[in-house]
Protein backbone atom coordinates (compact mmCIF):
# COMPACT_ATOMS: atom_id res chain seq x y z
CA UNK A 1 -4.48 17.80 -3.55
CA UNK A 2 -3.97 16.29 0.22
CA UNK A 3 -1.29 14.02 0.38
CA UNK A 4 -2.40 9.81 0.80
CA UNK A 5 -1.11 6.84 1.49
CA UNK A 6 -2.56 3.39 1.55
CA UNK A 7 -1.09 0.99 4.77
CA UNK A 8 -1.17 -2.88 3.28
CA UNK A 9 -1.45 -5.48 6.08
CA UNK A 10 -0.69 -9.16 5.15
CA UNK A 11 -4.28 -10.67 5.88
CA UNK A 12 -2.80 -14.30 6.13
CA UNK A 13 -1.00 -13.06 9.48
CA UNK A 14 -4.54 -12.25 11.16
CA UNK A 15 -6.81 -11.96 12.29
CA UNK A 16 -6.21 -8.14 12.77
CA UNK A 17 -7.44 -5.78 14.95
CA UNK A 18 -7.64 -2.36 13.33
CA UNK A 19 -9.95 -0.55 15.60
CA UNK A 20 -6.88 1.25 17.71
CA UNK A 21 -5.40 2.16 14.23
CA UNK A 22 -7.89 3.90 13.21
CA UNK A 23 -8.82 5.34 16.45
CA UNK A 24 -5.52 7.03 16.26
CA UNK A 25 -5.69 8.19 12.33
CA UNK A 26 -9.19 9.46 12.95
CA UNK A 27 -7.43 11.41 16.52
CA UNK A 28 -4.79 12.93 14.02
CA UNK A 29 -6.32 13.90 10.84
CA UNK A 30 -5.40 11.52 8.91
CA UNK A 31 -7.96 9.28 8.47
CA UNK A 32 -9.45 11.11 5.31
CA UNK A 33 -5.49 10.78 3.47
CA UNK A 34 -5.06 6.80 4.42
CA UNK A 35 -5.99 3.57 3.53
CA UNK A 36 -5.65 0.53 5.11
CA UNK A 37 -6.37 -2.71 3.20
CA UNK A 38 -5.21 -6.59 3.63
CA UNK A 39 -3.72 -8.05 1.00
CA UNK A 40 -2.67 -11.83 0.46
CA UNK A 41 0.68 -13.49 1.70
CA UNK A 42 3.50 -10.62 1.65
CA UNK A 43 6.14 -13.15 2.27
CA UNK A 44 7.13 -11.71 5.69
CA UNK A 45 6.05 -14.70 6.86
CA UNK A 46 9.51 -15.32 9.67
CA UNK A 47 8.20 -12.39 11.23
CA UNK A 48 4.62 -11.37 11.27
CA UNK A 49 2.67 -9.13 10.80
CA UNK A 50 4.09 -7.59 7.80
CA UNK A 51 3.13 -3.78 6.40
CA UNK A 52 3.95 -1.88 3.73
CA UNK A 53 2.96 2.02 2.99
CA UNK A 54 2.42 3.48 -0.66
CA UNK A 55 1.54 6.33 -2.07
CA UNK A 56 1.28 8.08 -5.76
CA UNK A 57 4.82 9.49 -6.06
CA UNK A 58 6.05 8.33 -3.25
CA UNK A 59 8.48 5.53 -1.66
CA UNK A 60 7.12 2.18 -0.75
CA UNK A 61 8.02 0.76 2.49
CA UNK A 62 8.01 -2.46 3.97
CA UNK A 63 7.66 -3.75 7.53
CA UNK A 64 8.35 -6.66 9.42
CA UNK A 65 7.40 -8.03 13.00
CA UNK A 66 4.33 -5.44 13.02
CA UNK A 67 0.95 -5.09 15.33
CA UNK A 68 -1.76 -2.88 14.05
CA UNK A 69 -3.26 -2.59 17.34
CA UNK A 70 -0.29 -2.43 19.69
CA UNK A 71 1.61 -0.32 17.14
CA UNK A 72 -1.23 1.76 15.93
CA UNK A 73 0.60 5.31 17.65
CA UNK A 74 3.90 4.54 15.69
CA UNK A 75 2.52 3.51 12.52
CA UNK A 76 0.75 6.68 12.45
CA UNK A 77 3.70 9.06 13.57
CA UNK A 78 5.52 6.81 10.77
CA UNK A 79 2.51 8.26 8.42
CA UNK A 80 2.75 11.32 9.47
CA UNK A 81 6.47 11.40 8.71
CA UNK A 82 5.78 9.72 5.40
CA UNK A 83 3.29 12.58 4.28
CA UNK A 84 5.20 15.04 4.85
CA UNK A 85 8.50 13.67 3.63
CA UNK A 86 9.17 14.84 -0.18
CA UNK A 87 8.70 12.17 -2.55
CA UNK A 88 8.13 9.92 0.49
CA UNK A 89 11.54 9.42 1.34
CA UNK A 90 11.89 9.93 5.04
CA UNK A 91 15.21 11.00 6.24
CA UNK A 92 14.73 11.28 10.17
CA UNK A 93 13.20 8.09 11.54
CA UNK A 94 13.04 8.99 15.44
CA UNK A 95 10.20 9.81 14.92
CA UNK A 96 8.67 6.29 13.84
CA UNK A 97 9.50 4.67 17.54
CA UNK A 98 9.49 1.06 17.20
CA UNK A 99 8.83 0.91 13.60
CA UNK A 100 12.31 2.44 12.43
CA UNK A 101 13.29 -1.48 14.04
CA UNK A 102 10.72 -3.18 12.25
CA UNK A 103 11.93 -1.97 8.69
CA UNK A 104 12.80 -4.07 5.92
CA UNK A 105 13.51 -2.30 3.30
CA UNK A 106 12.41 0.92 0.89
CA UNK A 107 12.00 2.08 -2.91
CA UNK A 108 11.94 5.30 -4.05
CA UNK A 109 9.43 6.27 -5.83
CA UNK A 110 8.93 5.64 -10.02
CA UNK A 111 9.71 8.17 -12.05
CA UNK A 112 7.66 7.48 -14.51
């Protein structure tokens, strides 16, 4: 089974623009393995846009301050780390640019 992740954008920040998002997924294979869906009011609302990533198994983490478009090479180098991370958990976030700033905070993943 491939590894996937679904990206949540708070839709009440919009309107989005996702084209350059998944410009870049498509650009680096991962547009088959992720997800991206708006969701209601994520209460990051001091500093828009927020984001979160899941995944079965995985962590869950949460973004603030957040541009799909403008953003779209970092949030996918942040997916890429996040795939390939065990259990989600990424211990190196260089690689994320920006969005290793924009983080607010992460759970590890149930154990259920």
């Amino acid at each position: 089974m491939n590894p996937s992740a679904t990206v949540h954008f708070c839709q009440n920040c919009g309107p989005l623009d996702f084209g350059p998002l998944r410009e870049e997924l498509t650009a680096t294979g991962l547009a088959d393995a992720v997800s991206i869906v708006e969701r209601g009011c994520m209460n990051g609302c001091a500093s828009p846009v927020s984001m979160a990533m899941q995944g079965p198994g995985r962590a869950i983490y949460f973004f603030n301050g957040v541009d799909p478009a403008a953003d779209a090479e970092d949030i996918v180098a942040t997916l890429h780390a996040y795939l390939a991370a065990p259990d989600g958990w990424i211990e190196d976030a260089q690689p994320c640019g920006r969005l290793r700033f924009c983080l607010v905070g992460r759970v590890p993943a149930l154990s259920c």
